[in-house]
C-alpha atoms as a PDB file:
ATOM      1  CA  UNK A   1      -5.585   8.701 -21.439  1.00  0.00           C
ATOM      2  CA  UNK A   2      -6.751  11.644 -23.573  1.00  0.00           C
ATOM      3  CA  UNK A   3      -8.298  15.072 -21.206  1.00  0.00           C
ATOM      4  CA  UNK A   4     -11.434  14.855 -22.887  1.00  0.00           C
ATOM      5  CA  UNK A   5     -11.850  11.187 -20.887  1.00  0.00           C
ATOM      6  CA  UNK A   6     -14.555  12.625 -18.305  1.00  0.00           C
ATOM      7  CA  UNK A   7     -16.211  14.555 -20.850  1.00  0.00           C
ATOM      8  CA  UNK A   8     -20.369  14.578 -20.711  1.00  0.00           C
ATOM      9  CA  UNK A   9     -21.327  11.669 -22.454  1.00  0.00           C
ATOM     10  CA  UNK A  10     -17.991   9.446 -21.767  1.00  0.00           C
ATOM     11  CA  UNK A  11     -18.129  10.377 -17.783  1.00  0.00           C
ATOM     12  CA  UNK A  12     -22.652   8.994 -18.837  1.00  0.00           C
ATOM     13  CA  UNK A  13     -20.970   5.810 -19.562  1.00  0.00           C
ATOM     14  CA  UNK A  14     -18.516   5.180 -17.622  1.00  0.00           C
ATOM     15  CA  UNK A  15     -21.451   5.691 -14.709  1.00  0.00           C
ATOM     16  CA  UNK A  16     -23.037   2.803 -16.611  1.00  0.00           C
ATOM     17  CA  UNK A  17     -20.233   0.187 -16.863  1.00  0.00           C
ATOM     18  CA  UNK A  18     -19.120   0.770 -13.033  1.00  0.00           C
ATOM     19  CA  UNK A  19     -23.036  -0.072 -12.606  1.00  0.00           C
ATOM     20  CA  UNK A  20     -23.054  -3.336 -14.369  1.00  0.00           C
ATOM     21  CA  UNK A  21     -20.075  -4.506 -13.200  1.00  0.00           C
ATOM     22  CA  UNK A  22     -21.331  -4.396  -9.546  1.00  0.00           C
ATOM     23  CA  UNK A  23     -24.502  -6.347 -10.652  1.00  0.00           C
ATOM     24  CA  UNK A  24     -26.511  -3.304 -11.728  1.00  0.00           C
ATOM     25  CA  UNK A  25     -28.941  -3.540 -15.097  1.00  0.00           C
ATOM     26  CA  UNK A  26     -27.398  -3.905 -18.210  1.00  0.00           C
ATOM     27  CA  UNK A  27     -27.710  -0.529 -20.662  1.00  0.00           C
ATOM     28  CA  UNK A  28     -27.702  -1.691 -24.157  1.00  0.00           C
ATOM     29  CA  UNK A  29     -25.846   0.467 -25.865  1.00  0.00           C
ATOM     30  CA  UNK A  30     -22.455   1.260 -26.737  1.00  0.00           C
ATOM     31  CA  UNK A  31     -19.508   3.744 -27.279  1.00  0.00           C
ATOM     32  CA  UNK A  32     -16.479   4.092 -28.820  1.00  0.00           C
ATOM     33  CA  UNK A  33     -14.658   4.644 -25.337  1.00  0.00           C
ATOM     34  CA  UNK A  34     -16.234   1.319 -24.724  1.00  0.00           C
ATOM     35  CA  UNK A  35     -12.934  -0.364 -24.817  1.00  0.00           C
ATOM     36  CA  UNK A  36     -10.761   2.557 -22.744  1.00  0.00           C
ATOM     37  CA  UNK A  37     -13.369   2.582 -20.065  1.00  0.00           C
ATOM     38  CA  UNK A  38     -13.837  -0.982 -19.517  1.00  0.00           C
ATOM     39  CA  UNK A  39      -9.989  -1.041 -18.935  1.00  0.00           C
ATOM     40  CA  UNK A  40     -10.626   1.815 -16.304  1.00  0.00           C
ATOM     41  CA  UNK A  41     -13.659  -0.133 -14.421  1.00  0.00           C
ATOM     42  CA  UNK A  42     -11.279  -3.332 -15.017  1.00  0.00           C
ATOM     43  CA  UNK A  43      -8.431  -1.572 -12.719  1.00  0.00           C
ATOM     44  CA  UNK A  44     -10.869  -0.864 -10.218  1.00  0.00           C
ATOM     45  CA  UNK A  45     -11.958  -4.026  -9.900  1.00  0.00           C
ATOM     46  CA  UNK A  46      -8.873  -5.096  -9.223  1.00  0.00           C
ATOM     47  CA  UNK A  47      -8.077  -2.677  -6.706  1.00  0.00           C
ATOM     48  CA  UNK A  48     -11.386  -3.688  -4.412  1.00  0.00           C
ATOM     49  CA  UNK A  49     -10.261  -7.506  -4.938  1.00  0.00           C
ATOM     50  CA  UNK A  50      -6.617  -6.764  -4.425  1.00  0.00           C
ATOM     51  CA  UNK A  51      -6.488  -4.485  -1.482  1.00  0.00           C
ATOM     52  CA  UNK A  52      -5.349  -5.709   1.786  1.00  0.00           C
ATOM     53  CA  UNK A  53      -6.777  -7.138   4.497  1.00  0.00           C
ATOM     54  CA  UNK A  54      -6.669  -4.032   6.842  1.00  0.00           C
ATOM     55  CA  UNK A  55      -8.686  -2.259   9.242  1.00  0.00           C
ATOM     56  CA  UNK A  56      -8.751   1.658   8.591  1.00  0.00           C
ATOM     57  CA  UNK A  57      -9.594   3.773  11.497  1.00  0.00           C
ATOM     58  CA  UNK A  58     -13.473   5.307  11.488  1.00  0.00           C
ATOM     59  CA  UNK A  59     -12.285   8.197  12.175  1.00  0.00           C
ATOM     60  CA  UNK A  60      -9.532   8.475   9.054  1.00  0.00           C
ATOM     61  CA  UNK A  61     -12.092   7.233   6.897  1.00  0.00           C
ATOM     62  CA  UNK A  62     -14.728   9.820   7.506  1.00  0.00           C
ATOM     63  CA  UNK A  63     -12.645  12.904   7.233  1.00  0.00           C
ATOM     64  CA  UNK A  64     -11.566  11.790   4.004  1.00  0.00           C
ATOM     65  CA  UNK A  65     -14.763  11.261   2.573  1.00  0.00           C
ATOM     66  CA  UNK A  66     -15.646  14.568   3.992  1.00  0.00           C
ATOM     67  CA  UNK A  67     -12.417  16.496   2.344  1.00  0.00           C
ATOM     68  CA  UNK A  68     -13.468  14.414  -1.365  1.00  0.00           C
ATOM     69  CA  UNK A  69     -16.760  15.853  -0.764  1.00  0.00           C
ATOM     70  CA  UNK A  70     -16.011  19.267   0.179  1.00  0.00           C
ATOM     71  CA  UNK A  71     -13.400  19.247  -3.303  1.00  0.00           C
ATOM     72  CA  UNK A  72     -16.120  17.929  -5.127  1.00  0.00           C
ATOM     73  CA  UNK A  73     -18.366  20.693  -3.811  1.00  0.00           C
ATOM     74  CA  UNK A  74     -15.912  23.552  -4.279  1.00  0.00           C
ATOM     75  CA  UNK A  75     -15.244  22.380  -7.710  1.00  0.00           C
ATOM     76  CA  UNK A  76     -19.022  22.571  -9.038  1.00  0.00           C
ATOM     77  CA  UNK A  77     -19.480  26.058  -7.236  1.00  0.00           C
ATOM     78  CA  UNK A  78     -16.498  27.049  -8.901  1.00  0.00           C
ATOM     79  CA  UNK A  79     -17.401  26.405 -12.609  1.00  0.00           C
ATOM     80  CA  UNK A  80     -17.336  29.503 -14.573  1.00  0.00           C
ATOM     81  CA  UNK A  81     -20.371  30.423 -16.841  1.00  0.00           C
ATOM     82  CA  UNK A  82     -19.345  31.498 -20.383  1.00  0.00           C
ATOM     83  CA  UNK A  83     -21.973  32.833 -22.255  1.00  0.00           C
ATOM     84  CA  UNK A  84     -24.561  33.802 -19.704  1.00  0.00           C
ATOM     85  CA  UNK A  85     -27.196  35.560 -22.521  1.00  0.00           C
ATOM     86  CA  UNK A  86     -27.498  32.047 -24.180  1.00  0.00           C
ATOM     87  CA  UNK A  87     -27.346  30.268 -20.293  1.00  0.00           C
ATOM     88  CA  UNK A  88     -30.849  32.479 -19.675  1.00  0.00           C
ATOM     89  CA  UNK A  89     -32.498  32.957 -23.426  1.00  0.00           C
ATOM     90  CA  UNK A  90     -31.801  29.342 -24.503  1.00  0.00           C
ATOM     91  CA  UNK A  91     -33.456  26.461 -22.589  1.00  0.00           C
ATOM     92  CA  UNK A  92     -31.566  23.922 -24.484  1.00  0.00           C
ATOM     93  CA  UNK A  93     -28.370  25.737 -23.547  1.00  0.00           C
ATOM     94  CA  UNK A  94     -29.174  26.204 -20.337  1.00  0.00           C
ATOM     95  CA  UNK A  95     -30.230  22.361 -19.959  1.00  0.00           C
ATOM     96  CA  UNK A  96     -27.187  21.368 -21.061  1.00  0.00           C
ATOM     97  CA  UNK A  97     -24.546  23.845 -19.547  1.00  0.00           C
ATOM     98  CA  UNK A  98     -26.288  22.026 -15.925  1.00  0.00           C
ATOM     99  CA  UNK A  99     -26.059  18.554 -17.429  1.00  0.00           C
ATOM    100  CA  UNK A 100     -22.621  19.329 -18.628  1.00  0.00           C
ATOM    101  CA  UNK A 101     -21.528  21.012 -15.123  1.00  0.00           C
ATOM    102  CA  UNK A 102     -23.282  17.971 -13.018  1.00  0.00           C
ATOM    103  CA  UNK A 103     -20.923  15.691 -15.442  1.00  0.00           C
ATOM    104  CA  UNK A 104     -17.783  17.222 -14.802  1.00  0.00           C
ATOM    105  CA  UNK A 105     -18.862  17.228 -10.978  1.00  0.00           C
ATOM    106  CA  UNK A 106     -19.970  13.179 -11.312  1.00  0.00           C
ATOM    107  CA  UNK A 107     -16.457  12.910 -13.201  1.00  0.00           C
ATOM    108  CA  UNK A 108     -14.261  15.097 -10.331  1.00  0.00           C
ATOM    109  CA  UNK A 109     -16.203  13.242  -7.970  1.00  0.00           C
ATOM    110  CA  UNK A 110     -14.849   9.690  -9.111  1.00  0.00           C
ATOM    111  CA  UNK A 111     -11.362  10.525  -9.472  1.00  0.00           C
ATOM    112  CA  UNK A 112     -11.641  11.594  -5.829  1.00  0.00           C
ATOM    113  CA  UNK A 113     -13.231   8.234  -4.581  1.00  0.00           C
ATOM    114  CA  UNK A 114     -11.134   6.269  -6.599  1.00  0.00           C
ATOM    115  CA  UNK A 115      -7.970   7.963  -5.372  1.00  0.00           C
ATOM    116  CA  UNK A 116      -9.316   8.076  -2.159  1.00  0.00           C
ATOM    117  CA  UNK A 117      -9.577   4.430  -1.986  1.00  0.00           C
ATOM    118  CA  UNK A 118      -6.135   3.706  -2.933  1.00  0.00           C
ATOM    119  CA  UNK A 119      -5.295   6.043  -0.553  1.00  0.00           C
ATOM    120  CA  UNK A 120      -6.985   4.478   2.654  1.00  0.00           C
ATOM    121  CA  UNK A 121      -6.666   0.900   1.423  1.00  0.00           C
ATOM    122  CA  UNK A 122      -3.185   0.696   0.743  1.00  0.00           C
ATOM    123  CA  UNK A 123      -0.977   3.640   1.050  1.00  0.00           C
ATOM    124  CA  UNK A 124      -2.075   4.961   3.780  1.00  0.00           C
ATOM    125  CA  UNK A 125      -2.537   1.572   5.786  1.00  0.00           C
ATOM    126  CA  UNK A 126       1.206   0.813   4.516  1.00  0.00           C
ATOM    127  CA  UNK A 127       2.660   3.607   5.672  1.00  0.00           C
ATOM    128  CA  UNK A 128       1.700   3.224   9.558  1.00  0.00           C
ATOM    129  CA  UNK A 129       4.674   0.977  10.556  1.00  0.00           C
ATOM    130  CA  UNK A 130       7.048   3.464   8.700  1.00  0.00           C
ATOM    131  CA  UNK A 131      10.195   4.825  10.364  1.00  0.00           C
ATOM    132  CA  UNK A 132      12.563   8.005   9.358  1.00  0.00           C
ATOM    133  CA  UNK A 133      13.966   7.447   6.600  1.00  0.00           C
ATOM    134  CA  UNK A 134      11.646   4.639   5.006  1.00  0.00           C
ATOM    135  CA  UNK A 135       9.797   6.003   1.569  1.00  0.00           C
ATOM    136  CA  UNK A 136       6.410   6.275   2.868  1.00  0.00           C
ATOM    137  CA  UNK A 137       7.029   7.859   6.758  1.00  0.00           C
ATOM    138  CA  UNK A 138       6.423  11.149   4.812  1.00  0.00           C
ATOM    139  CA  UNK A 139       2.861   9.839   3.985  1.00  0.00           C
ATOM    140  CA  UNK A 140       2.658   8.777   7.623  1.00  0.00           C
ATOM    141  CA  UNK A 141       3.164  11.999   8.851  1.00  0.00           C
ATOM    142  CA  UNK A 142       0.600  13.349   6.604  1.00  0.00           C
ATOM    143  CA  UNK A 143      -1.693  11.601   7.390  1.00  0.00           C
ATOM    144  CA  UNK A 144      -1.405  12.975  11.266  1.00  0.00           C
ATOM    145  CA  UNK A 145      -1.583  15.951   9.941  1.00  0.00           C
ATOM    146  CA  UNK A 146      -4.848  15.414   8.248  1.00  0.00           C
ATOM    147  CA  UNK A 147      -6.366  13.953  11.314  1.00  0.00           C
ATOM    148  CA  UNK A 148      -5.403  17.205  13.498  1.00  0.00           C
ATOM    149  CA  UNK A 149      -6.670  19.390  10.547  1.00  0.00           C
ATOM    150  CA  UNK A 150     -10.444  16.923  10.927  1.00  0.00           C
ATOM    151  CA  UNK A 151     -10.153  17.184  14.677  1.00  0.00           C
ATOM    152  CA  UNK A 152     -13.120  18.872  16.351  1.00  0.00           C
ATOM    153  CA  UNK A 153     -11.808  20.597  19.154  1.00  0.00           C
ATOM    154  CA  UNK A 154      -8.285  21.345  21.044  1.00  0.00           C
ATOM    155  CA  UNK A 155      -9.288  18.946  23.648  1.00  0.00           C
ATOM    156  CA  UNK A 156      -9.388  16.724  20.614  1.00  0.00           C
ATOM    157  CA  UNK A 157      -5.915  18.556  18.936  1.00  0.00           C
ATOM    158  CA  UNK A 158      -4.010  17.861  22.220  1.00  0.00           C
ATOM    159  CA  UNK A 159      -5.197  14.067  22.711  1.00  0.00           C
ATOM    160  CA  UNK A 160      -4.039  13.256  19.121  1.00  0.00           C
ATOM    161  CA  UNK A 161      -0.820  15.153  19.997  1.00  0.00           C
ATOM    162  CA  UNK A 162       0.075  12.902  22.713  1.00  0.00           C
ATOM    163  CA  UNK A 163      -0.543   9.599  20.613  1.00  0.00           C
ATOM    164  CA  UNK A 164       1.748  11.090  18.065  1.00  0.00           C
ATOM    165  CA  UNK A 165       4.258  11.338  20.775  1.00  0.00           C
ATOM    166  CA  UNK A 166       3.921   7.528  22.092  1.00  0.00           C
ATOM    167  CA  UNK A 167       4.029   6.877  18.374  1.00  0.00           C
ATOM    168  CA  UNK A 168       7.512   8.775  18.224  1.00  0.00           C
ATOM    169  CA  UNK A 169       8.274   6.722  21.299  1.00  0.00           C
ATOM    170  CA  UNK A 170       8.070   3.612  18.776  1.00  0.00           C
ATOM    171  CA  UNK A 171       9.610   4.679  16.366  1.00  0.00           C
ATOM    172  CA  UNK A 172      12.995   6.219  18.413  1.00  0.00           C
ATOM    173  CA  UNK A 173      13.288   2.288  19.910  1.00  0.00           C
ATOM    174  CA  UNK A 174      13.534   1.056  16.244  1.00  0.00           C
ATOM    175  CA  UNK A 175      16.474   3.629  15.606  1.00  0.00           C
ATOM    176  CA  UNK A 176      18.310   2.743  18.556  1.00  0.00           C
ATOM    177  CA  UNK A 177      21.883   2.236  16.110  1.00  0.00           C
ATOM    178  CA  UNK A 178      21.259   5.599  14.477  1.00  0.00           C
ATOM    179  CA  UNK A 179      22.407   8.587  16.849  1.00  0.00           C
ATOM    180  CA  UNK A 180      21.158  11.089  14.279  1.00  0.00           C
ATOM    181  CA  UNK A 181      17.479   9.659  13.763  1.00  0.00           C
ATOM    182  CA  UNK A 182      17.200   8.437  17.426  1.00  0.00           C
ATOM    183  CA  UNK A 183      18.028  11.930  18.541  1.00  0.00           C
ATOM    184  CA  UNK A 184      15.540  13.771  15.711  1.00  0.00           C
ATOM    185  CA  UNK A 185      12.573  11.278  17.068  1.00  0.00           C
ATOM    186  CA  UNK A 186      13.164  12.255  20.369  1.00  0.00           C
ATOM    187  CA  UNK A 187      12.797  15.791  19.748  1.00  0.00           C
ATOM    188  CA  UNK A 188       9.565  15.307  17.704  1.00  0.00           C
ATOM    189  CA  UNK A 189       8.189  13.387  20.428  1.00  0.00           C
ATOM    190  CA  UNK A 190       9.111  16.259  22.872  1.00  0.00           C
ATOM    191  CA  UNK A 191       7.522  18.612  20.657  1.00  0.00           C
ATOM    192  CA  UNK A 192       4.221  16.386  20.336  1.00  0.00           C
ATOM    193  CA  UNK A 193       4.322  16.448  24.074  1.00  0.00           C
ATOM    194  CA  UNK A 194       4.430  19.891  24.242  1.00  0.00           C
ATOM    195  CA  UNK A 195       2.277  20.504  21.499  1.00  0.00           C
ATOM    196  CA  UNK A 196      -0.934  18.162  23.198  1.00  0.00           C
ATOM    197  CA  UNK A 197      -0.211  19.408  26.925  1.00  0.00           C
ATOM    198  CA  UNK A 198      -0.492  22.686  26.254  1.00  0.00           C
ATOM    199  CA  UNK A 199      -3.838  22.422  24.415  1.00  0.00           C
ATOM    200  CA  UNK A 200      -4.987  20.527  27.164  1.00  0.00           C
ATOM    201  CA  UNK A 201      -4.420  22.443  30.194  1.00  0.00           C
ATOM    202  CA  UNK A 202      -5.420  25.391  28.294  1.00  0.00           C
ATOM    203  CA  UNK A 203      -8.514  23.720  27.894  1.00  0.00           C
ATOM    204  CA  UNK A 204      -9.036  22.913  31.465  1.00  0.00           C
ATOM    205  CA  UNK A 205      -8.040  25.951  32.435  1.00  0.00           C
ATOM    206  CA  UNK A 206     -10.883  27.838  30.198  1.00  0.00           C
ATOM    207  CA  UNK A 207     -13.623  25.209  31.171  1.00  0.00           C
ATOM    208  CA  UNK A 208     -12.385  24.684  34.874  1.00  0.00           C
ATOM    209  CA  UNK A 209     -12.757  21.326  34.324  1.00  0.00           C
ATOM    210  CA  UNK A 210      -9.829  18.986  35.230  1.00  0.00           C
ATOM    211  CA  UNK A 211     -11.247  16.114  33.331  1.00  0.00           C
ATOM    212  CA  UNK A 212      -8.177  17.539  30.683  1.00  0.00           C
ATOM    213  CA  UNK A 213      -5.641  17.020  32.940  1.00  0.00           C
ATOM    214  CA  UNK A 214      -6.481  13.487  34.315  1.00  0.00           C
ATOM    215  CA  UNK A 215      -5.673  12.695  30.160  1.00  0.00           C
ATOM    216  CA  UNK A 216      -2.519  13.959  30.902  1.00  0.00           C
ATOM    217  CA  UNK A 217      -1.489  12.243  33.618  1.00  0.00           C
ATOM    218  CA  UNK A 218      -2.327   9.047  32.376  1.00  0.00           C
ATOM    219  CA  UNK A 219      -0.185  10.403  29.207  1.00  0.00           C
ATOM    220  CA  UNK A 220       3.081  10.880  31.679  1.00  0.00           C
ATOM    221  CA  UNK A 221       2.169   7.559  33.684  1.00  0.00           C
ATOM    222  CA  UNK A 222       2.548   5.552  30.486  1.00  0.00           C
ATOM    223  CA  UNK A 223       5.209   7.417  28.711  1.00  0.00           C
ATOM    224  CA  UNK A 224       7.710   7.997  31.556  1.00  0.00           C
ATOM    225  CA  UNK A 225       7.704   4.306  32.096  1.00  0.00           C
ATOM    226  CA  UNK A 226       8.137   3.846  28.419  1.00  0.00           C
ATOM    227  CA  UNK A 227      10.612   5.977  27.795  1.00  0.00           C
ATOM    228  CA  UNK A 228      12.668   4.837  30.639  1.00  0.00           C
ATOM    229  CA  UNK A 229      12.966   1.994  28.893  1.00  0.00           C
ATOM    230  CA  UNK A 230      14.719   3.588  25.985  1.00  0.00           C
ATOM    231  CA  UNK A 231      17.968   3.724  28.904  1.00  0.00           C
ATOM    232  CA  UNK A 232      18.479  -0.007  28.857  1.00  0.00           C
ATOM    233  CA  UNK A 233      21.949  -0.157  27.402  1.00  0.00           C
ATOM    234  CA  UNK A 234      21.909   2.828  25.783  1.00  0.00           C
ATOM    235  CA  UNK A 235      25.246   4.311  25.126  1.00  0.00           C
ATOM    236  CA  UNK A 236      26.597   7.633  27.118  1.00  0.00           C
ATOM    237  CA  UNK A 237      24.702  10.071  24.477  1.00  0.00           C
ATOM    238  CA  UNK A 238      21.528   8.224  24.097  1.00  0.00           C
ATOM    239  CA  UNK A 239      20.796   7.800  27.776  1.00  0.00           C
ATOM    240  CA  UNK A 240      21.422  11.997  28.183  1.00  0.00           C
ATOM    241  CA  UNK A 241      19.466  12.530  25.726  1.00  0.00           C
ATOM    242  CA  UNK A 242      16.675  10.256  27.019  1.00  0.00           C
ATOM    243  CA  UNK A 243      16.878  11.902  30.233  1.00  0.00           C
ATOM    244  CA  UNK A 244      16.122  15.081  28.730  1.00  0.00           C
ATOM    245  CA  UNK A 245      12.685  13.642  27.862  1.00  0.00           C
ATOM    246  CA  UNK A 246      12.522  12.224  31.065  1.00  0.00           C
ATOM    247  CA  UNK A 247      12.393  15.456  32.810  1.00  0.00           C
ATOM    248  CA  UNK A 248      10.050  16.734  30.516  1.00  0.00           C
ATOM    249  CA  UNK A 249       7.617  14.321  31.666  1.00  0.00           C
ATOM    250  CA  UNK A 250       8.470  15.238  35.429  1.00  0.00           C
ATOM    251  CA  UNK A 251       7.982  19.226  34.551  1.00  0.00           C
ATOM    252  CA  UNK A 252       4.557  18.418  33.091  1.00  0.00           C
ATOM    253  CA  UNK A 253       3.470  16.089  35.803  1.00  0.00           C
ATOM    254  CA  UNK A 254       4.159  19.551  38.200  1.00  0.00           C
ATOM    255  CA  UNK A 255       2.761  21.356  36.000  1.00  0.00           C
ATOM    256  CA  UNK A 256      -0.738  19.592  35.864  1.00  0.00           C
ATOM    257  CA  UNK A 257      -0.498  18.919  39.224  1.00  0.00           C
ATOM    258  CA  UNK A 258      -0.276  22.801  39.642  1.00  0.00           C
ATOM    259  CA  UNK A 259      -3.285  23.640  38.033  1.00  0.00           C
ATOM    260  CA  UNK A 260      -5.549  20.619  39.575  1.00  0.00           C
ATOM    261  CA  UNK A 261      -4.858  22.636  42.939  1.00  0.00           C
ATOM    262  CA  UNK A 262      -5.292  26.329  41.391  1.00  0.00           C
ATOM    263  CA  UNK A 263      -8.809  24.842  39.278  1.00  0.00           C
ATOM    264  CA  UNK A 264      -9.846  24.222  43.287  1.00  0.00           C
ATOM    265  CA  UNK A 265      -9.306  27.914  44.001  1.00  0.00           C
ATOM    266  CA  UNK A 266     -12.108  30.112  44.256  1.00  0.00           C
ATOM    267  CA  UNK A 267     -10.680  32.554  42.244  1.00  0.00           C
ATOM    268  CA  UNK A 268      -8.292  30.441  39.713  1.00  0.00           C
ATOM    269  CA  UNK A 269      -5.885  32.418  37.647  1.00  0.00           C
ATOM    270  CA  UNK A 270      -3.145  31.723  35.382  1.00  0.00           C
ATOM    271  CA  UNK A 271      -0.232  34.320  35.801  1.00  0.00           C
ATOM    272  CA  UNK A 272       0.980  34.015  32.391  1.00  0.00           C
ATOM    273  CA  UNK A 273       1.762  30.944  29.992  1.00  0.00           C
ATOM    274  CA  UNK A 274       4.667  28.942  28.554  1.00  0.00           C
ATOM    275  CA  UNK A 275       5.420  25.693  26.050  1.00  0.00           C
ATOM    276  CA  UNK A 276       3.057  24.152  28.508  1.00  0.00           C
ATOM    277  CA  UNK A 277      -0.079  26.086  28.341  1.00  0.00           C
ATOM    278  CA  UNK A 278      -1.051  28.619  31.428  1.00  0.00           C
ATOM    279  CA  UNK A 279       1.134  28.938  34.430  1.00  0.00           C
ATOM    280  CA  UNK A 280      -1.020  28.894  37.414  1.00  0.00           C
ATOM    281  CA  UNK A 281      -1.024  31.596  40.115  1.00  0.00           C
ATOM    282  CA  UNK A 282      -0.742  31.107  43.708  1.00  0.00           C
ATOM    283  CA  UNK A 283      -4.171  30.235  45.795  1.00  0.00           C
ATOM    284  CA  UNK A 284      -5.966  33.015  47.384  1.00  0.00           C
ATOM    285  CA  UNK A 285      -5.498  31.245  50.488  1.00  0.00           C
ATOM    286  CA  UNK A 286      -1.750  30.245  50.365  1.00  0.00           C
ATOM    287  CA  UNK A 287      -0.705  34.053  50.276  1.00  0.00           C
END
């Protein structure tokens, strides 16, 4: 494929074939790319008709279509003018610098969807059942990544931590004869833990709302019995090192439980903070 492919009047056509072969009117004409872009709209047939049967999460799906947009965006604000005497004194130059610029947008903007698509329907969806060590976990973790960069809030941040960390729960019970990778799961699940509890209590600590910490709760409820489960003939090293997660669960469960009684304090206040968000103080009337 030659780089003059989404050039002005081949990016036109291309617009035109994608139209007719979803159903849209026929334009009579033709091109001498004809036969390069048919090949292109050909492929992407074949990629709508070929992709799996899969379910992508609502979520996922809008944050990438707002990243392709925002790329498309910065790449049209970004287009250099080169002659800017001719841009002003010459309508016909003008006229077609903006057609030219909107084509190289229209042209940026269907790489992105078509990449996009690839991405969501098959990649992306593939990659969800990877473990360490498999070619696409990489991609999985990536995509997390993406979804904490889209997130809203760190209410929103800490919640997604603490499904990463049931999802490193999974993935440690499928590495159960590896030492190595069973240990390295277990201390990226510790670190998700960490990661989403101490967004959350900070963030019930700066609303004064515990609604934060009932999220966690449920989070320890789930995941101690869970990860208890990992100790069901486990050998000598696995089961210490499952305790150690264990009593990380048991330090945040104080922890939360701490600041649901300081929140009911007139005068709540954290004394300092730690891996775990704020450390609460001691209740005006407990001293």
């Amino acid at each position: 494929m030659d780089s003059d492919l989404f050039s002005r009047r081949r990016a036109v056509r291309f617009a035109q074939l994608l139209d007719e072969a979803n159903g849209g009117r026929r334009h009579h004409v033709r091109s001498r790319a004809d036969d390069q872009l048919t090949r292109l709209v050909t492929v992407g047939q074949r990629l709508v008709a070929e992709r799996p049967d899969i379910q992508v999460d609502v979520e996922f799906r809008a944050g990438l279509r707002a990243m392709l947009v925002a790329a498309a965006e910065r790449g049209h604000a970004a287009e250099p003018v080169t002659d800017a005497t001719s841009q002003v004194t010459g309508r016909g130059s003008l006229l077609g610098g903006a057609t030219a610029r909107r084509a190289r947008a229209r042209g940026a903007i269907l790489v992105g969807i078509a990449a996009g698509a690839v991405a969501v329907s098959g990649i992306s969806a593939a990659s969800e059942n990877a473990v360490p060590g498999d070619a696409l976990y990489g991609m999985k973790r990536s995509t997390e990544r993406a979804q904490l960069a889209l997130a809203s809030s760190d209410v929103s941040r800490g919640q997604l931590f603490l499904d990463f960390a049931r999802t490193r729960l999974d993935e440690a019970a499928t590495l159960r004869d590896d030492a190595t990778g069973f240990d390295a799961v277990l201390d990226d699940m510790d670190a998700d833990t960490r990661q989403g509890v101490r967004l959350l209590t900070g963030g019930a600590v700066q609303h004064g709302d515990p609604a934060a910490l009932d999220a966690v709760n449920t989070f320890v409820s789930g995941q101690r019995r869970a990860v208890g489960g990992l100790l069901d003939g486990a050998g000598s090293a696995e089961r210490e090192r499952t305790r150690q997660s264990l009593a990380l669960l048991d330090a945040i469960r104080r922890r939360s439980d701490a600041l649901r009684t300081a929140l009911g304090c007139a005068l709540p206040a954290p004394v300092g903070s730690d891996a775990l968000g704020p450390v609460p103080g001691t209740c005006p009337t407990d001293r």
